[in-house]
Protein backbone atom coordinates (compact mmCIF):
# COMPACT_ATOMS: atom_id res chain seq x y z
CA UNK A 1 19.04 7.05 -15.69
CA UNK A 2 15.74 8.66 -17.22
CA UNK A 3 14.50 10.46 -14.74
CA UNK A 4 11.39 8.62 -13.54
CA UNK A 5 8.89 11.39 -12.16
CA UNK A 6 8.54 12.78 -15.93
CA UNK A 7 8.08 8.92 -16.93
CA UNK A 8 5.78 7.50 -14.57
CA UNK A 9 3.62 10.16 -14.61
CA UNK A 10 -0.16 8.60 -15.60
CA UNK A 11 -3.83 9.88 -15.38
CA UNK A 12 -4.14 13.75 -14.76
CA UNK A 13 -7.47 14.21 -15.43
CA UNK A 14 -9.60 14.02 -13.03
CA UNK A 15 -13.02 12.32 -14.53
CA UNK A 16 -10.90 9.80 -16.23
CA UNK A 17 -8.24 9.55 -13.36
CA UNK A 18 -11.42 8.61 -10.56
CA UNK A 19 -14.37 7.89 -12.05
CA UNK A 20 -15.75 5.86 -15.14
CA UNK A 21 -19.19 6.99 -16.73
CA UNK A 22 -20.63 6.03 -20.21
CA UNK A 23 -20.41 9.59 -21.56
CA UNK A 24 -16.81 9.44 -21.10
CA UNK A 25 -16.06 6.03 -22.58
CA UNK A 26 -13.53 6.88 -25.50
CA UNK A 27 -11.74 9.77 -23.20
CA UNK A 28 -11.06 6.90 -20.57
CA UNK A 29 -10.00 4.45 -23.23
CA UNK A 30 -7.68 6.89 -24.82
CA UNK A 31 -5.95 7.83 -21.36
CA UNK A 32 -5.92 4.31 -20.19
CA UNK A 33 -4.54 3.42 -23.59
CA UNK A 34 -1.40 6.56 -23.00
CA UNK A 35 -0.87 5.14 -19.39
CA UNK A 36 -0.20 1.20 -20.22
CA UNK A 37 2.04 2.62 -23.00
CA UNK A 38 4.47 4.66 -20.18
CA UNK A 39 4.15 1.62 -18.39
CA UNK A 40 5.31 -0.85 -20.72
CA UNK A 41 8.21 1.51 -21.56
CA UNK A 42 8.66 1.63 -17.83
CA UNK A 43 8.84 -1.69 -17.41
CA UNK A 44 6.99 -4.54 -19.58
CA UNK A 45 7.82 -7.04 -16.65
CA UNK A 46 6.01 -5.24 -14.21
CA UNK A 47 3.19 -4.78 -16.81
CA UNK A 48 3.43 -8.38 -17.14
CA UNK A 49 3.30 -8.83 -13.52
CA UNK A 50 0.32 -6.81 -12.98
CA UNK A 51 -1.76 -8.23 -15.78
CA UNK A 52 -1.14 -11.78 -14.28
CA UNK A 53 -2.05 -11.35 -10.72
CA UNK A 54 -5.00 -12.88 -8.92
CA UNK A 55 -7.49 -10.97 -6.94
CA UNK A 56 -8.95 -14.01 -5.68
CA UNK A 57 -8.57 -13.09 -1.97
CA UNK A 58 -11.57 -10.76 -1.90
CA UNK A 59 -13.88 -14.04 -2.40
CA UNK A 60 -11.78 -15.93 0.46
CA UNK A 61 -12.13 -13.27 2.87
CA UNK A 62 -13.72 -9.76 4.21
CA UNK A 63 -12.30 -7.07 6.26
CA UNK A 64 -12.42 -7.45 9.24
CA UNK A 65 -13.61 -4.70 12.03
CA UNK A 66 -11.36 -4.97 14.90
CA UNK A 67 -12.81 -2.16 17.06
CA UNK A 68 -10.81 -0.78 19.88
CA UNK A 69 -11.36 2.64 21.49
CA UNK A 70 -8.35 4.33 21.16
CA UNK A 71 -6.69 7.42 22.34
CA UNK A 72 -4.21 10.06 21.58
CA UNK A 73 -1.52 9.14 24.59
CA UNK A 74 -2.09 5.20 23.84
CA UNK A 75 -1.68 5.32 20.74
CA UNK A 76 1.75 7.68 21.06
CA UNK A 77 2.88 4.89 23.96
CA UNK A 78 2.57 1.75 21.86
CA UNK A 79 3.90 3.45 18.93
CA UNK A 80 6.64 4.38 21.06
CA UNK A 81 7.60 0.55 22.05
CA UNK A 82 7.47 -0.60 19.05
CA UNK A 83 9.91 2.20 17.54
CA UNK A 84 12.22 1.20 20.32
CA UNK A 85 11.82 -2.83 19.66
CA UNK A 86 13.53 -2.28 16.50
CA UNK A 87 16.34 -1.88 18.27
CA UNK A 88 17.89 0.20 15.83
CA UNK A 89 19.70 3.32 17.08
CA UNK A 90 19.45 5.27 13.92
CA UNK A 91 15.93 4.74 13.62
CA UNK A 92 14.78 5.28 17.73
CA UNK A 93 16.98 8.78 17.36
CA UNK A 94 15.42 10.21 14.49
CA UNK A 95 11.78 9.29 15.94
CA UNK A 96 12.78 10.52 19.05
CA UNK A 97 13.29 14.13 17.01
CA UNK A 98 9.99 14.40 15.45
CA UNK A 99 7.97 13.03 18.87
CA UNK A 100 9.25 15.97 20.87
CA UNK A 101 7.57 18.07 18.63
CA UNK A 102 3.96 18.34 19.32
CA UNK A 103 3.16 20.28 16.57
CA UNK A 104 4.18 17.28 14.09
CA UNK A 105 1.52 15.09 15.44
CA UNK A 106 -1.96 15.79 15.01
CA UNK A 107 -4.25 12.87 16.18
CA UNK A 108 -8.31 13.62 15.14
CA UNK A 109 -11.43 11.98 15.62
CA UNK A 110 -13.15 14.02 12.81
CA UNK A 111 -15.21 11.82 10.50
CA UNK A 112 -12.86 11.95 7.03
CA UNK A 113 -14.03 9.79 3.99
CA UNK A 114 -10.70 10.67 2.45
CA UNK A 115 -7.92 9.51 3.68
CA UNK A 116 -7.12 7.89 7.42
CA UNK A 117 -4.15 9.54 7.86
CA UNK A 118 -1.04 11.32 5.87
CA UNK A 119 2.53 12.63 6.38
CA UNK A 120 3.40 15.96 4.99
CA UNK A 121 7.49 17.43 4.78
CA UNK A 122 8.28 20.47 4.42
CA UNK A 123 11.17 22.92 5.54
CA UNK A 124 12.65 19.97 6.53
CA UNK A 125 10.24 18.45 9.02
CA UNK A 126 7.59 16.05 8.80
CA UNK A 127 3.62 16.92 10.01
CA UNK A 128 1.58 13.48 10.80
CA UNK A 129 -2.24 13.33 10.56
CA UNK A 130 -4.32 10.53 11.67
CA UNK A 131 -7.58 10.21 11.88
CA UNK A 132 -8.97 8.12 14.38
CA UNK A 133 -11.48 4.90 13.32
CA UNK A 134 -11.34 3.79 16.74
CA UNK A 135 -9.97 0.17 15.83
CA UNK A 136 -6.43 -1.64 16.03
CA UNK A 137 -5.81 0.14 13.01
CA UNK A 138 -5.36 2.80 13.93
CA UNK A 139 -1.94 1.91 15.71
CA UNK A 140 -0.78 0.63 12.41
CA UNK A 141 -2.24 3.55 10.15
CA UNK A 142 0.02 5.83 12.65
CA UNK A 143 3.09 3.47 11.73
CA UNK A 144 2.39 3.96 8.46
CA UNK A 145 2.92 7.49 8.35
CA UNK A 146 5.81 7.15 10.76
CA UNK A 147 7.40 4.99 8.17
CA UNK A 148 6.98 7.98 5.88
CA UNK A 149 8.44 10.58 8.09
CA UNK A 150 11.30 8.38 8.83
CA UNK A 151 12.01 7.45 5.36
CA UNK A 152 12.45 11.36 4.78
CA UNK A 153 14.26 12.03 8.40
CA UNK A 154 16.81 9.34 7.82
CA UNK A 155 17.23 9.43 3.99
CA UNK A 156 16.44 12.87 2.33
CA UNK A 157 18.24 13.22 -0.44
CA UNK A 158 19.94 10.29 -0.71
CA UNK A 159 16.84 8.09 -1.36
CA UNK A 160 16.90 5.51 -4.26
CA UNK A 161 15.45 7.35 -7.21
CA UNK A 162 12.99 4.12 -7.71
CA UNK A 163 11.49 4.34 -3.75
CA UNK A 164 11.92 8.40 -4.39
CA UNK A 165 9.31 8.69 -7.55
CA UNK A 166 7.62 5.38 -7.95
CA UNK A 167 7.54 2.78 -5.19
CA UNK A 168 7.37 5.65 -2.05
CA UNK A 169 5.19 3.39 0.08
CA UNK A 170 7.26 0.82 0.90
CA UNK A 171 8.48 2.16 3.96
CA UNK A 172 5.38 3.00 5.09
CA UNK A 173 4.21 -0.57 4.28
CA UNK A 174 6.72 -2.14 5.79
CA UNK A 175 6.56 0.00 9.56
CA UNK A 176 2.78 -0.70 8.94
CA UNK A 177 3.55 -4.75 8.56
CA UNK A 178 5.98 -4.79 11.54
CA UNK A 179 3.64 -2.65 13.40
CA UNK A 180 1.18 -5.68 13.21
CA UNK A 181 3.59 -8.27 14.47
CA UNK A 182 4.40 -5.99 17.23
CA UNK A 183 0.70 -5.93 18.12
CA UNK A 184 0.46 -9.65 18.69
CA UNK A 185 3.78 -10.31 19.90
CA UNK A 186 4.29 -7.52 22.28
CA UNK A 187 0.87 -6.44 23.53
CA UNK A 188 -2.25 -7.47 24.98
CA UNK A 189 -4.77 -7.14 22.09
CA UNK A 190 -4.70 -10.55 21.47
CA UNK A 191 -5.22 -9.84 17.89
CA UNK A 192 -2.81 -12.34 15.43
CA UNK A 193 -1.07 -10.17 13.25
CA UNK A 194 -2.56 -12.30 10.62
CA UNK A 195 -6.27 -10.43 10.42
CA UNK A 196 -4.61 -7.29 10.27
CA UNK A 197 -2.13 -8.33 7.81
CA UNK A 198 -5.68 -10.12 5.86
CA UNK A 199 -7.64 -6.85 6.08
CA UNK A 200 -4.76 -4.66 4.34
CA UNK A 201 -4.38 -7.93 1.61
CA UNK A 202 -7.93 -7.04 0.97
CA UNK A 203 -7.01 -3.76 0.46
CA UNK A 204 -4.95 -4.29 -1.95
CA UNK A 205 -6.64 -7.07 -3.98
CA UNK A 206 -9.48 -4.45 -4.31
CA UNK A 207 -6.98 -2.35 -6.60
CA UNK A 208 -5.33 -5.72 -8.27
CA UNK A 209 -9.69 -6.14 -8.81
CA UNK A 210 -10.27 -2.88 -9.94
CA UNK A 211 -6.88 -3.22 -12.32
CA UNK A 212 -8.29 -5.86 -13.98
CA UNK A 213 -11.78 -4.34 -14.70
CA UNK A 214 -10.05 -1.34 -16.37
CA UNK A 215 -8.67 -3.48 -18.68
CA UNK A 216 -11.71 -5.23 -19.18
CA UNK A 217 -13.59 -1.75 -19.64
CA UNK A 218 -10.99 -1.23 -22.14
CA UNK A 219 -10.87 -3.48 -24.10
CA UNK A 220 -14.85 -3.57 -25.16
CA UNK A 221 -15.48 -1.32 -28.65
CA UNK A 222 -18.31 0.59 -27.01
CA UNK A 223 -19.80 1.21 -23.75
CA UNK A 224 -21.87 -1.94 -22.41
CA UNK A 225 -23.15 -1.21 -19.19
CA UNK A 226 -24.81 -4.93 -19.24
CA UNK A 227 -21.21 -6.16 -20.23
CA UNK A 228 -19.12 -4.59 -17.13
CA UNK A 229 -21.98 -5.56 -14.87
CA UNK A 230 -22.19 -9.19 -15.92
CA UNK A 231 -17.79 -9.02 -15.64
CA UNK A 232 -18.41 -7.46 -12.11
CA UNK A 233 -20.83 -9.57 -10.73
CA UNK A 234 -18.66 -12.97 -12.20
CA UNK A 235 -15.72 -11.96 -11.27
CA UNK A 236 -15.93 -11.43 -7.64
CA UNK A 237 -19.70 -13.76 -7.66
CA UNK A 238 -21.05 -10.22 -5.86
CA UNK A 239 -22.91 -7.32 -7.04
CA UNK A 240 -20.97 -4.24 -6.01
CA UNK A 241 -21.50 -2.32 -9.27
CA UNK A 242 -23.61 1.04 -7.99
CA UNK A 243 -26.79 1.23 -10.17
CA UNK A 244 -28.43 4.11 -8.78
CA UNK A 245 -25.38 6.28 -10.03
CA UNK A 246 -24.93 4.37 -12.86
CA UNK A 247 -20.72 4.80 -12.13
CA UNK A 248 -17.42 3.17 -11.42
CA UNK A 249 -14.87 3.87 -9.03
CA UNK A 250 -11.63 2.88 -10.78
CA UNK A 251 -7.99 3.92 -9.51
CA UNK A 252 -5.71 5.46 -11.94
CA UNK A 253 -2.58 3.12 -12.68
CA UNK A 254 0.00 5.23 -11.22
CA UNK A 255 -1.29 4.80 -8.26
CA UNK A 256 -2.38 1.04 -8.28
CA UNK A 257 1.39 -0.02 -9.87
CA UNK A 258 2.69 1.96 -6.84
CA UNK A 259 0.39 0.52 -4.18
CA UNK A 260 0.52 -2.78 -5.49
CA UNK A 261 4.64 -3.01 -5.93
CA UNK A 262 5.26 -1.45 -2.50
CA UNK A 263 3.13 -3.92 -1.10
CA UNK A 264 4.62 -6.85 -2.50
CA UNK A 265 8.43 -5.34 -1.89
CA UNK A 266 7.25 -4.40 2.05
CA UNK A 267 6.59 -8.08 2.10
CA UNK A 268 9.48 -9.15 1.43
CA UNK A 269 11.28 -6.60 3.72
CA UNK A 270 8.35 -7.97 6.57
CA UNK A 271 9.04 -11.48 6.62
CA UNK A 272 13.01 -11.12 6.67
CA UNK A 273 12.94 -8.90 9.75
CA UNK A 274 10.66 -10.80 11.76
CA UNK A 275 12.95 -13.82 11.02
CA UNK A 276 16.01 -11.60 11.60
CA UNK A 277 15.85 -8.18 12.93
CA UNK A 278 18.89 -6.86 12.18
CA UNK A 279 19.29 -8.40 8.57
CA UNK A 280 15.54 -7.36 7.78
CA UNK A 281 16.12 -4.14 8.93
CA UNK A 282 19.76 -3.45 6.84
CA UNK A 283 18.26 -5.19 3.94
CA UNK A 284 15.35 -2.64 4.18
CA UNK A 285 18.06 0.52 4.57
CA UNK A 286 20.08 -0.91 1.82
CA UNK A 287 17.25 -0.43 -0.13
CA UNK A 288 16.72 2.97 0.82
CA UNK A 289 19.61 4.66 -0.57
CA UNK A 290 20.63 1.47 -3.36
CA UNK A 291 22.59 2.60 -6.46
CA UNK A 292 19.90 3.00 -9.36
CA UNK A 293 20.12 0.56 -12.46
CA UNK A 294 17.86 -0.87 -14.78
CA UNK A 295 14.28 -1.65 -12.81
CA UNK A 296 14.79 -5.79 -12.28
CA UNK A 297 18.83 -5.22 -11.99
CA UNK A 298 17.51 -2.92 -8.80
CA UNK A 299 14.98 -5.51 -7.98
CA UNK A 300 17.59 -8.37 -8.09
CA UNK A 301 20.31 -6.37 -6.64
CA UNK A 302 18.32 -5.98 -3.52
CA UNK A 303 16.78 -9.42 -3.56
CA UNK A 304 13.14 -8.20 -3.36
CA UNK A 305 12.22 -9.30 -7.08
CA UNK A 306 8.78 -9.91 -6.59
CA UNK A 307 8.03 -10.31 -10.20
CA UNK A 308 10.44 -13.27 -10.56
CA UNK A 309 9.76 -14.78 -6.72
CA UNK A 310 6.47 -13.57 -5.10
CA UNK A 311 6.64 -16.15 -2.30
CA UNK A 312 6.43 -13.75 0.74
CA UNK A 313 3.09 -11.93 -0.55
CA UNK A 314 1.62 -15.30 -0.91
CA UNK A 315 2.81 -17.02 2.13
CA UNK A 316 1.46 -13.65 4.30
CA UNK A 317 -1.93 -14.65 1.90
CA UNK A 318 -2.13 -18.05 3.11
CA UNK A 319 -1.61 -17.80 6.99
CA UNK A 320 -3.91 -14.61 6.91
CA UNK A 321 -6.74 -16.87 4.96
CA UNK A 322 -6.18 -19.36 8.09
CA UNK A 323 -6.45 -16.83 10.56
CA UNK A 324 -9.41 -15.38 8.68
CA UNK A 325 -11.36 -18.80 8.48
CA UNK A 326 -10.51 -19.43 12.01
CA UNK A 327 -12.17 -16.35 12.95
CA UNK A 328 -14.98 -17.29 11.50
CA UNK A 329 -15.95 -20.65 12.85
């Protein structure tokens, strides 16, 4: 097959790739313009897909602040029980290599507007950051990044080209999703999985939101500042366009197609194991390391074709709405 990292490659500069201002109105139009062209060729389904889905969640719900005081040792234990409630050999041995090295695991309370947390390999071993928030995400932030080190631990080279260069956080997703169950199910939080599940929907109808309003920037014949404002304010019946800097935040594509489709796959993978353990969990490895074909022959191989059967990512919508308006009462 092509090989995708030269093909799925979208937004390198850095003022169009982050930020939208009036003074760069055609250069953003032209790169936008480039990057829904390599995605079409990439897949027109998934362009399709993308172009068709709702971000209505952000007016159902908010995020929702679920502080806990955490700390480094708690935070190792629980991730430690819920590696080990997998039940899955393969996966408790390889986590039980990169634990008993300190060194790998760097837990901080430094304030970071960047990032939460991140997984870096190299020479063959993975280095997890996480920055503490001091909330019950912060367990399943660390999951997340566990789900990257043990997607390179376990796989390595033999990872499906797809996961490899274009999908790459659906494991993390997915250890992130079960990580949440475990948290209701197996501890004394007394969160439902639901709110956490609703605040990281949220998170990703933001970039299904801010999807959308590139293509509405895009497809106006000169820079309207009254135009996006009015489509801003309408579309999610807020005003959370920035006047006093007079600019947009707005995610490149690569990364929202990635963030998005990982999602939706991890969702999948999420409700199957919580049904069935094992048959989630060797659905999730077939995956891993599945022969390569044509994008929806890979999809439909695997049975996680969200683009012709989103069910799970709306299901997990619905009963985190509930839980949400529950919460609120």
């Amino acid at each position: 097959m092509e090989n995708i990292n030269t093909k799925y490659s979208f937004l390198t500069d850095k003022s169009a790739r982050e930020f939208y201002y009036p003074a760069l109105f055609d250069d953003f139009k032209k790169r936008f313009n480039e990057d829904k062209s390599l995605l079409k060729n990439f897949s027109e389904e998934l362009l399709v897909f993308l172009n068709n889905l709702e971000y209505d969640y952000l007016k159902k719900t908010k995020t929702i602040n679920l502080n806990y005081e955490t700390n480094k040792e708690e935070l190792l234990e629980e991730i430690t029980n819920f590696i080990i409630s997998l039940e899955d050999k393969e996966i408790i041995n390889e986590y039980a290599k990169i634990i008993s090295n300190e060194e790998s695991i760097n837990i901080d309370n430094k304030e970071n507007e960047i990032f939460s947390g991140n997984c870096i390999t190299e020479n063959k071993n993975s280095h997890i950051t996480l920055i503490q928030r001091n909330t019950l995400e912060d367990f399943t932030i660390l999951a997340h990044e566990f789900g990257h080190a043990l997607e390179y631990k376990i796989y390595g080279n033999q990872l499906n080209d797809y996961i490899k260069y274009s999908f790459f956080e659906v494991s993390s997703y997915y250890f992130e999703l079960l990580m949440m169950n475990h948290i209701e199910k197996n501890t004394n939080f007394n969160i439902p999985a639901s709110l956490l599940i609703g605040n990281k929907i949220n998170y990703i109808s933001r970039y299904i939101w801010q999807y959308h309003l590139a293509n509405y920037i895009n497809s106006l014949n000169s820079y309207n500042d009254y135009l996006i404002k009015d489509y801003v304010s309408k579309s999610l019946s807020i005003n959370c366009y920035n006047d006093s800097t007079n600019s947009l935040h707005l995610h490149n594509v690569e990364e929202t197609t990635n963030l998005i489709s990982s999602f939706m796959i991890a969702c999948n993978l999420y409700l199957e194991t919580i049904n069935d353990k094992e048959k989630g969990l060797n659905k999730y490895k077939s995956l891993m390391t599945s022969p390569n074909f044509d994008l929806m022959e890979f999809l439909d191989y695997n049975s996680i074709n969200f683009m012709r059967d989103n069910t799970p990512y709306e299901l997990l919508k619905i009963q985190s709405e509930i839980a949400y308006k529950k919460l609120i009462k």
